[in-house]
N, C-alpha and C. Protein backbone atom coordinates (compact mmCIF):
# COMPACT_ATOMS: atom_id res chain seq x y z
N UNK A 1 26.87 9.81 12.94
CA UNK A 1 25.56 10.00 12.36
C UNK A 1 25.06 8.66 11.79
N UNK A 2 23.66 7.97 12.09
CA UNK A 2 23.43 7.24 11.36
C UNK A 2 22.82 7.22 9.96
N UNK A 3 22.61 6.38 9.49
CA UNK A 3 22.40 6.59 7.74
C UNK A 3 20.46 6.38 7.62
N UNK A 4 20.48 7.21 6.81
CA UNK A 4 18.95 7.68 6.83
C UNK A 4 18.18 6.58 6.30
N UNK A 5 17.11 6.30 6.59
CA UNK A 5 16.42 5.28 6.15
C UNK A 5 15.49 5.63 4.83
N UNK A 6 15.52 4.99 3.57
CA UNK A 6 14.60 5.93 2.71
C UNK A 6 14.22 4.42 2.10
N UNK A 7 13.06 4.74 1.59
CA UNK A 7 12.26 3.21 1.26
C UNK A 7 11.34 3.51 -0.39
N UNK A 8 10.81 3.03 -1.17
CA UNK A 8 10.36 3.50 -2.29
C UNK A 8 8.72 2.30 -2.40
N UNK A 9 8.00 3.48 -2.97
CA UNK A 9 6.74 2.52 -3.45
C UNK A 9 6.49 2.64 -4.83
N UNK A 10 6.07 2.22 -5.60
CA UNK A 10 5.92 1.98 -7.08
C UNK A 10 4.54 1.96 -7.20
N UNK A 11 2.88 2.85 -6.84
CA UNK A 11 2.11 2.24 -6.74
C UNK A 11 1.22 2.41 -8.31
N UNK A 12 0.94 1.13 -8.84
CA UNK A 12 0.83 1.33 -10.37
C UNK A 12 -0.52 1.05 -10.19
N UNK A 13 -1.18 1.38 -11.57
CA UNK A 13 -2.55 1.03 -11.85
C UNK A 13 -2.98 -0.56 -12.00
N UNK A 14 -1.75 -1.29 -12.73
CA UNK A 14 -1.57 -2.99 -12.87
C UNK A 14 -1.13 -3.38 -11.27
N UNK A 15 0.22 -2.94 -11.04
CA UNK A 15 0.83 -3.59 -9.63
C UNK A 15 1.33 -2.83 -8.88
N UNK A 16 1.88 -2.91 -7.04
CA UNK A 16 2.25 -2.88 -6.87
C UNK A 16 3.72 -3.02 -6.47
N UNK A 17 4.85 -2.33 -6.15
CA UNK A 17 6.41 -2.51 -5.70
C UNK A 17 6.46 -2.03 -4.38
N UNK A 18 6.50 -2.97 -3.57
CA UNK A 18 7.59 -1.73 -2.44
C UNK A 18 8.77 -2.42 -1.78
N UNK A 19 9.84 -1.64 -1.29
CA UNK A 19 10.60 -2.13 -0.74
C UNK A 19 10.57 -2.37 0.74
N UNK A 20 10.80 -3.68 1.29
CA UNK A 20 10.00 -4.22 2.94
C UNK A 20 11.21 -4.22 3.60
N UNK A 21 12.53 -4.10 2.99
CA UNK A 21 13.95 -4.42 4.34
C UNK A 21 14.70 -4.18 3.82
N UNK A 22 15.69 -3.95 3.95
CA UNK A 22 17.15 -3.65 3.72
C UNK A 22 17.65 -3.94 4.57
N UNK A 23 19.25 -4.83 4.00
CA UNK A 23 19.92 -6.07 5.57
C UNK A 23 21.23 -5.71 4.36
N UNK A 24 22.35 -4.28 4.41
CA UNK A 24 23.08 -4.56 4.36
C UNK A 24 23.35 -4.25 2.47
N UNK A 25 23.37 -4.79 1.49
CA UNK A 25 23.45 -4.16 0.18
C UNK A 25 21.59 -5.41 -0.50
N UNK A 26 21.30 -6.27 0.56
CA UNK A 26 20.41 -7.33 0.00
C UNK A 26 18.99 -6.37 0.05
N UNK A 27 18.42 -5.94 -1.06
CA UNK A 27 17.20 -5.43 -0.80
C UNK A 27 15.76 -6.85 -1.24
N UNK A 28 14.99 -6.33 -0.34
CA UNK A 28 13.88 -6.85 -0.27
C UNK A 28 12.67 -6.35 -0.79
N UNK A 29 11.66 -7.05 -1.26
CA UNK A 29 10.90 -5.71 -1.76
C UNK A 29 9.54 -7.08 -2.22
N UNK A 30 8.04 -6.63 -2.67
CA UNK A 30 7.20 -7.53 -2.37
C UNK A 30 6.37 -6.84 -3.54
N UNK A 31 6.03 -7.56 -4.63
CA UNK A 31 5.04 -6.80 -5.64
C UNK A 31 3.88 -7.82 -5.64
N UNK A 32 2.77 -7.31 -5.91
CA UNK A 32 1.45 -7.50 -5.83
C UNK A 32 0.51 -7.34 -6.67
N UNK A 33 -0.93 -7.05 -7.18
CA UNK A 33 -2.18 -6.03 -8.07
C UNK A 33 -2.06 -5.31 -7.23
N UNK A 34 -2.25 -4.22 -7.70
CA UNK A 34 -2.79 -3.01 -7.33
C UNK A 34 -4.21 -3.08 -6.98
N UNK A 35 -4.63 -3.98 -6.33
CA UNK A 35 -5.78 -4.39 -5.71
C UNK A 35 -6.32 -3.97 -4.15
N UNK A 36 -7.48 -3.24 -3.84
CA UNK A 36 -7.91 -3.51 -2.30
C UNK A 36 -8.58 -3.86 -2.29
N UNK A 37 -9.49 -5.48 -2.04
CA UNK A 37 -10.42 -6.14 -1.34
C UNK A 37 -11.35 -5.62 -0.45
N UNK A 38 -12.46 -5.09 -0.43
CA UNK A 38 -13.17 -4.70 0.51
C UNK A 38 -13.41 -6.25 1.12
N UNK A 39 -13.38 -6.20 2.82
CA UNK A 39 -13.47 -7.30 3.24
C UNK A 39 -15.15 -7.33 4.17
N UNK A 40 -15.51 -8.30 4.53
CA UNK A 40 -16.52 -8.50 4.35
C UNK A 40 -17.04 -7.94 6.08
N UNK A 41 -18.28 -7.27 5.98
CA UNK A 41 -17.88 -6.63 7.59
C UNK A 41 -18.23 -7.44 8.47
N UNK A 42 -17.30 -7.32 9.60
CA UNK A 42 -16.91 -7.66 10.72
C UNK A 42 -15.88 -9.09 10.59
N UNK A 43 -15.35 -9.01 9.63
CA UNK A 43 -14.54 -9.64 8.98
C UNK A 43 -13.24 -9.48 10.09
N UNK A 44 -12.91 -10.26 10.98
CA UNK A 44 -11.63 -10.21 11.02
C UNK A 44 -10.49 -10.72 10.88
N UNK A 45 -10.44 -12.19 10.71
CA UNK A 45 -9.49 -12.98 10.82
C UNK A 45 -9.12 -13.51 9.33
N UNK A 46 -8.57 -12.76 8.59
CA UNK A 46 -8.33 -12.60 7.29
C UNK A 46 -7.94 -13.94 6.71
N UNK A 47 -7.29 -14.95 7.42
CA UNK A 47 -6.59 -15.49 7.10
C UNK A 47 -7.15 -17.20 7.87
N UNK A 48 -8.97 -17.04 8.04
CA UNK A 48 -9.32 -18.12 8.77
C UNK A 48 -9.58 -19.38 7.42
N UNK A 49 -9.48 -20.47 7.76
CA UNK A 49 -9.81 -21.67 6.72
C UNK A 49 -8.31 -22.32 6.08
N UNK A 50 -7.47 -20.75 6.20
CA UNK A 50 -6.39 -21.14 5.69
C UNK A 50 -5.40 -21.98 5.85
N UNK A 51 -4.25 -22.88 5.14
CA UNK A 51 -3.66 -23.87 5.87
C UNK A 51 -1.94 -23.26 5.84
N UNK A 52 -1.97 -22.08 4.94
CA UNK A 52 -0.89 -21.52 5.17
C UNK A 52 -0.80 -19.90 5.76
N UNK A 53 0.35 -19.68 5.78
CA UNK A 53 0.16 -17.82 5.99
C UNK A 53 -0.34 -17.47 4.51
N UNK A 54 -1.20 -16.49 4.95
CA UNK A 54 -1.28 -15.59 3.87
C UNK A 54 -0.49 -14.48 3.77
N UNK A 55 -0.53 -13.73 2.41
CA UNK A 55 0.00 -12.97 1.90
C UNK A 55 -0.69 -11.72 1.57
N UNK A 56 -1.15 -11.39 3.40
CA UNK A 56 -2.19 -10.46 2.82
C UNK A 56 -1.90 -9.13 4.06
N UNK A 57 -2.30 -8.11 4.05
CA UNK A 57 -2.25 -6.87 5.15
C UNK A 57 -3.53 -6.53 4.91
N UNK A 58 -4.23 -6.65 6.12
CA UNK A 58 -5.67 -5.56 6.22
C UNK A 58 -5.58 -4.32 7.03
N UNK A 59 -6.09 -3.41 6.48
CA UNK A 59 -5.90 -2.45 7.01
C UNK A 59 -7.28 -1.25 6.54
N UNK A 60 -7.53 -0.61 7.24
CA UNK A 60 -8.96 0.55 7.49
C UNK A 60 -9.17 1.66 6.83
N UNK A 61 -9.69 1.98 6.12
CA UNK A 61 -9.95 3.47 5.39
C UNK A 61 -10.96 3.90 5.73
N UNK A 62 -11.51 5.10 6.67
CA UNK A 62 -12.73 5.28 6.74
C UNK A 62 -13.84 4.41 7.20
N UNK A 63 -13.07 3.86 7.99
CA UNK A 63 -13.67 2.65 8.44
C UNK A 63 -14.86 1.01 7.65
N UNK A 64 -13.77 0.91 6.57
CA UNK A 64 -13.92 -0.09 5.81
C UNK A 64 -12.73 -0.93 5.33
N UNK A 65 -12.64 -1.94 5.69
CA UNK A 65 -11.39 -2.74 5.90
C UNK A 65 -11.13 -3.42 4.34
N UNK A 66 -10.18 -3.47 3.87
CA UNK A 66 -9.03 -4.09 2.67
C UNK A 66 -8.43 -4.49 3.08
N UNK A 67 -8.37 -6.01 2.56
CA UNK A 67 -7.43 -6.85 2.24
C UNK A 67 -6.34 -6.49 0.62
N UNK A 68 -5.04 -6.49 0.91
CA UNK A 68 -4.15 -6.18 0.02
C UNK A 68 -3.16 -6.77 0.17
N UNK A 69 -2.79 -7.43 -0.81
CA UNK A 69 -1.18 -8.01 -0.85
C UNK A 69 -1.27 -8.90 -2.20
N UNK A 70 -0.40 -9.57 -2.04
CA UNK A 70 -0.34 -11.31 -3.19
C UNK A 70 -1.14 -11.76 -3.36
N UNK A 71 -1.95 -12.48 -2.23
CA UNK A 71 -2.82 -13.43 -2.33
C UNK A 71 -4.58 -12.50 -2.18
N UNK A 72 -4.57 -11.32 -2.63
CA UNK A 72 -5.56 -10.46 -2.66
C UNK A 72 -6.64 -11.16 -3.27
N UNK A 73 -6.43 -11.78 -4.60
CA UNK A 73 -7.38 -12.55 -5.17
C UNK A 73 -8.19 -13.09 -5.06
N UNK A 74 -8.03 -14.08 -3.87
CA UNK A 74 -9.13 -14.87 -3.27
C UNK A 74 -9.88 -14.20 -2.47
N UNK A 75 -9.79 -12.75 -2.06
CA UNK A 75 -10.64 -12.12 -1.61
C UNK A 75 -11.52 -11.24 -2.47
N UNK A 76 -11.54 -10.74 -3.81
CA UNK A 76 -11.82 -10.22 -4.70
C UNK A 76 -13.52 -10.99 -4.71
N UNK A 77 -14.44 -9.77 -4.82
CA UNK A 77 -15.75 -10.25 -5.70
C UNK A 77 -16.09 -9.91 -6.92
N UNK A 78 -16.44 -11.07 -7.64
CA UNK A 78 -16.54 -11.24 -8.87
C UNK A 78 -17.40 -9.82 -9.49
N UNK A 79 -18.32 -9.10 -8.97
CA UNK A 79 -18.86 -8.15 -9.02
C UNK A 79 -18.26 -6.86 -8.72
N UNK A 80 -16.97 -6.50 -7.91
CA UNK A 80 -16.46 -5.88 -7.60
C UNK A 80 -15.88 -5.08 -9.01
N UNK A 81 -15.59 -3.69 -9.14
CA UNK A 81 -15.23 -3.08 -10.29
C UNK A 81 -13.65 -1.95 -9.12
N UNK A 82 -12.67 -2.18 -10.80
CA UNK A 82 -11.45 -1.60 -10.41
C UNK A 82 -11.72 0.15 -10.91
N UNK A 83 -10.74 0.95 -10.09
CA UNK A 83 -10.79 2.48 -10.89
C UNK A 83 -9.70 2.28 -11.20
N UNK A 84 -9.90 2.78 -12.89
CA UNK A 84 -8.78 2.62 -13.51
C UNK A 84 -8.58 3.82 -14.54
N UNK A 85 -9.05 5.22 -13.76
CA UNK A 85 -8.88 5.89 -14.65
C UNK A 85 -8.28 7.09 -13.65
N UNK A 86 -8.53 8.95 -14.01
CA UNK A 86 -7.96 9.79 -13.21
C UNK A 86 -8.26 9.79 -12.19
N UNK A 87 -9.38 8.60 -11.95
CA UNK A 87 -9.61 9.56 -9.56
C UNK A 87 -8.83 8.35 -9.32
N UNK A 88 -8.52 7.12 -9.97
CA UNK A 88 -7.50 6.63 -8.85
C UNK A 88 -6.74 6.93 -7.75
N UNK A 89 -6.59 7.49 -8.20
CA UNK A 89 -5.71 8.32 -6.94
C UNK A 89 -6.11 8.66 -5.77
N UNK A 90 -7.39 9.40 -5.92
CA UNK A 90 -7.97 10.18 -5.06
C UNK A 90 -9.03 8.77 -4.25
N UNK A 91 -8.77 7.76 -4.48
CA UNK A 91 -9.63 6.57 -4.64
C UNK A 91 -9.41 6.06 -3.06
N UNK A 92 -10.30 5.25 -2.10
CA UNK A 92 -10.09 4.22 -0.92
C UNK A 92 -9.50 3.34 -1.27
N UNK A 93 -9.46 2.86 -2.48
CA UNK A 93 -8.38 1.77 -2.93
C UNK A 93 -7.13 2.05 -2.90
N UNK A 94 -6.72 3.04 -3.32
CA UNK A 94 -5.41 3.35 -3.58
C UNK A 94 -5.00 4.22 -2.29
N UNK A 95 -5.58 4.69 -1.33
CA UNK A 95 -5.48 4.95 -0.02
C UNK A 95 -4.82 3.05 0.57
N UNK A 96 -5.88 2.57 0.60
CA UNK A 96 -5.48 1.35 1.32
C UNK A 96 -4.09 0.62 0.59
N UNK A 97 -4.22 0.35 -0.72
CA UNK A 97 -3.17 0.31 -0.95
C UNK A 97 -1.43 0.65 -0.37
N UNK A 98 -1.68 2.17 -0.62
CA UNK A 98 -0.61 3.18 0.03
C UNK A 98 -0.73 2.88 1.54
N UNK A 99 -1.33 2.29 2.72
CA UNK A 99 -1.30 2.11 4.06
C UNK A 99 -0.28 0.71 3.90
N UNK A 100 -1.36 -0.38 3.33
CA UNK A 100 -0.66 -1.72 3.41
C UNK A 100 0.65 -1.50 3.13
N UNK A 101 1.22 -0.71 1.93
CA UNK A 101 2.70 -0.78 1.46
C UNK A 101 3.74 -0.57 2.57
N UNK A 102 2.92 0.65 3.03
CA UNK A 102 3.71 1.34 4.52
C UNK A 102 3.77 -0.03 5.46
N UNK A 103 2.86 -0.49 5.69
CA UNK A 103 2.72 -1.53 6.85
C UNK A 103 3.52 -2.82 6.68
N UNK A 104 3.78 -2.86 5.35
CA UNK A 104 4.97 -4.27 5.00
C UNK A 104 6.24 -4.07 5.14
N UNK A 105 6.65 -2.86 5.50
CA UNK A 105 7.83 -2.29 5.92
C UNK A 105 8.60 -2.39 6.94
N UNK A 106 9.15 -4.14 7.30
CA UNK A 106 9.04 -4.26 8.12
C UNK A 106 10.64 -4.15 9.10
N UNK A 107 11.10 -4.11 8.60
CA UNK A 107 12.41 -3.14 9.25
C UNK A 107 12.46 -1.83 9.50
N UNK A 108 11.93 -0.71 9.41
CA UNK A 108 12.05 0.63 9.94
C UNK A 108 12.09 0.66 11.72
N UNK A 109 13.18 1.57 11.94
CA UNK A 109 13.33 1.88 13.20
C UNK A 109 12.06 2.25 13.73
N UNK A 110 12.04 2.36 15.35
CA UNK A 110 10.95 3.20 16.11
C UNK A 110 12.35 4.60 16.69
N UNK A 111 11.03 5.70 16.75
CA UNK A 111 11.55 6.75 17.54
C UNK A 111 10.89 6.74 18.94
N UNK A 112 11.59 7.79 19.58
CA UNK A 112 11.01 8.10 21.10
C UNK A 112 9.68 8.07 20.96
N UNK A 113 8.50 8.53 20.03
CA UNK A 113 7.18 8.88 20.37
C UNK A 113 6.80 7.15 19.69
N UNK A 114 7.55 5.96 19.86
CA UNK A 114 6.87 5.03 19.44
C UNK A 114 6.54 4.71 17.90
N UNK A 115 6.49 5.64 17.22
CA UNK A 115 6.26 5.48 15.21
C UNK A 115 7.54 4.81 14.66
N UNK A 116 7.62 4.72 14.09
CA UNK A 116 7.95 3.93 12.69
C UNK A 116 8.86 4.86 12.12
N UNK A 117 10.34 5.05 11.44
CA UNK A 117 10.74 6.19 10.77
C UNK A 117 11.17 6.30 9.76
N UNK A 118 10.57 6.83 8.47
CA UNK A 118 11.12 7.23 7.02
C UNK A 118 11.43 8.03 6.95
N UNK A 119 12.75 8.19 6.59
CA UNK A 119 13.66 9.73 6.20
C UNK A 119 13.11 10.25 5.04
N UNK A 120 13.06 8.85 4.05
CA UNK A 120 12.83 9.77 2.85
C UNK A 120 12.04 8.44 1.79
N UNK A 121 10.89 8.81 1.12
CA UNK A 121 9.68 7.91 0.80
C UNK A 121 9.82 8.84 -0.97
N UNK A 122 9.97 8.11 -1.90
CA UNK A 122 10.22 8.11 -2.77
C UNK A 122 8.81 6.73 -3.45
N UNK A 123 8.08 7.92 -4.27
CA UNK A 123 7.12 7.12 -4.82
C UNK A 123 6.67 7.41 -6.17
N UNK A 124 6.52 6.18 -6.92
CA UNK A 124 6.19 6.60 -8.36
C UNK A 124 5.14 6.74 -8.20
N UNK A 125 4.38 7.72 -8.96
CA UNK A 125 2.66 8.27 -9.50
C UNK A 125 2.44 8.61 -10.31
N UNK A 126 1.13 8.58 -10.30
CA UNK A 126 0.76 8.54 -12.29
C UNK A 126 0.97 10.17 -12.34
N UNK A 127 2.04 9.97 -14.03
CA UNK A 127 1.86 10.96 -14.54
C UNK A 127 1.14 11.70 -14.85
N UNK A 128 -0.02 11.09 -15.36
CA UNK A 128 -1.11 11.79 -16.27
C UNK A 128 -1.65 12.83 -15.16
N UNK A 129 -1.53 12.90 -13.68
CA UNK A 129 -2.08 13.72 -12.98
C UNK A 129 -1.34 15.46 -12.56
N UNK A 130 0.03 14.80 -13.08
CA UNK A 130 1.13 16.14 -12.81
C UNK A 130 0.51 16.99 -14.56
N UNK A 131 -0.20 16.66 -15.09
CA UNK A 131 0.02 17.98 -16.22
C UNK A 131 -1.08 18.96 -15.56
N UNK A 132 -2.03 18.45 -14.89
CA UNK A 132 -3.16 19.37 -14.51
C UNK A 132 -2.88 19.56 -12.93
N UNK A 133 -3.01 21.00 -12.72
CA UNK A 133 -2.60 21.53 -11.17
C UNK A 133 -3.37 21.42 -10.70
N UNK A 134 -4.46 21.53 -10.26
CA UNK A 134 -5.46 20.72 -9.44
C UNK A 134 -5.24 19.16 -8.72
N UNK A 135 -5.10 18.42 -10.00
CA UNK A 135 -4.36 17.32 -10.01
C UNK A 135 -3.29 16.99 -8.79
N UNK A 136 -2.23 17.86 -9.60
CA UNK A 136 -0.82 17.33 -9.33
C UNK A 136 -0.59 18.43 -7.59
N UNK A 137 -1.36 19.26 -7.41
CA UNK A 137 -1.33 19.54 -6.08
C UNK A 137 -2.00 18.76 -5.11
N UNK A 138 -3.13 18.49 -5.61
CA UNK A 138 -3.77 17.32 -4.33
C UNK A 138 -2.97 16.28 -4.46
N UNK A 139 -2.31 15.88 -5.52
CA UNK A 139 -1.07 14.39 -4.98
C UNK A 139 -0.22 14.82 -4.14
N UNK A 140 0.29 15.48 -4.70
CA UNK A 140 1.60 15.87 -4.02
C UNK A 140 1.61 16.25 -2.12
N UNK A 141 0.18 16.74 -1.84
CA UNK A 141 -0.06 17.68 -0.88
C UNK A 141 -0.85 16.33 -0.34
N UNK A 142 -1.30 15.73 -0.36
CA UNK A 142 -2.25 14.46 0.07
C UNK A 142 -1.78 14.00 1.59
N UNK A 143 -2.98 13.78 2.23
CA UNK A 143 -2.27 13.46 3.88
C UNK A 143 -3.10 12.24 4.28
């Protein structure tokens, strides 16, 4: 039998945690803001002007693209406002967020249908949403 793959995200209101590899007992893992960049449309080359790699994953919500990672910052507009209260959650930010984390994951096996495979995804979330059931069922149940 092989040994199950299980990976963890930490996604906070200040920062992100996630873990990107495991090689053996050495874990890897990449923290960030809890930031998504709306990027600018038709924006694609995230990383043009630049003289190094960036430290960034774009990725689509509803068809509006975020930039997220480390170097999120320099994509940030000064006008831009954070949610920092109960719809976080329920938020395109914190959607994109939760994609990029997945997407830095960059050791997970493929299966036969081609995907990516987590046995088991272990994620911290705000408390304040588990006292109210409304709440704490749309987290939990969220697709």
């Amino acid at each position: 039998m092989s040994d199950l793959i299980a990976r963890t995200i930490d996604l906070g209101f200040g920062t992100t945690t996630v873990i990107t590899n495991v090689v053996g007992s050495d874990v890897q893992y990449r923290t960030f803001q809890s930031i998504a960049a709306p990027l600018e449309k038709g924006k694609g080359d995230i990383t043009s002007g630049s003289f190094g790699a960036s430290r960034i994953v774009k990725v689509c919500v509803d068809g509006i693209y975020y930039a997220v990672g480390e170097d999120v910052q320099s994509y940030v507009d000064n006008h831009e406002s954070r949610v920092l209260n109960n719809s976080f959650i329920k938020s395109k930010q914190y959607q994109a967020i939760f994609l990029a984390s997945l997407s830095m994951m960059t050791d997970l096996p493929i299966n036969h249908e081609v995907k990516k495979v987590i046995d088991l995804l272990a994620m911290g979330l705000p408390v304040n949403n588990m006292t109210d059931p409304p709440g704490r069922d749309s987290t939990l149940n969220r697709k």
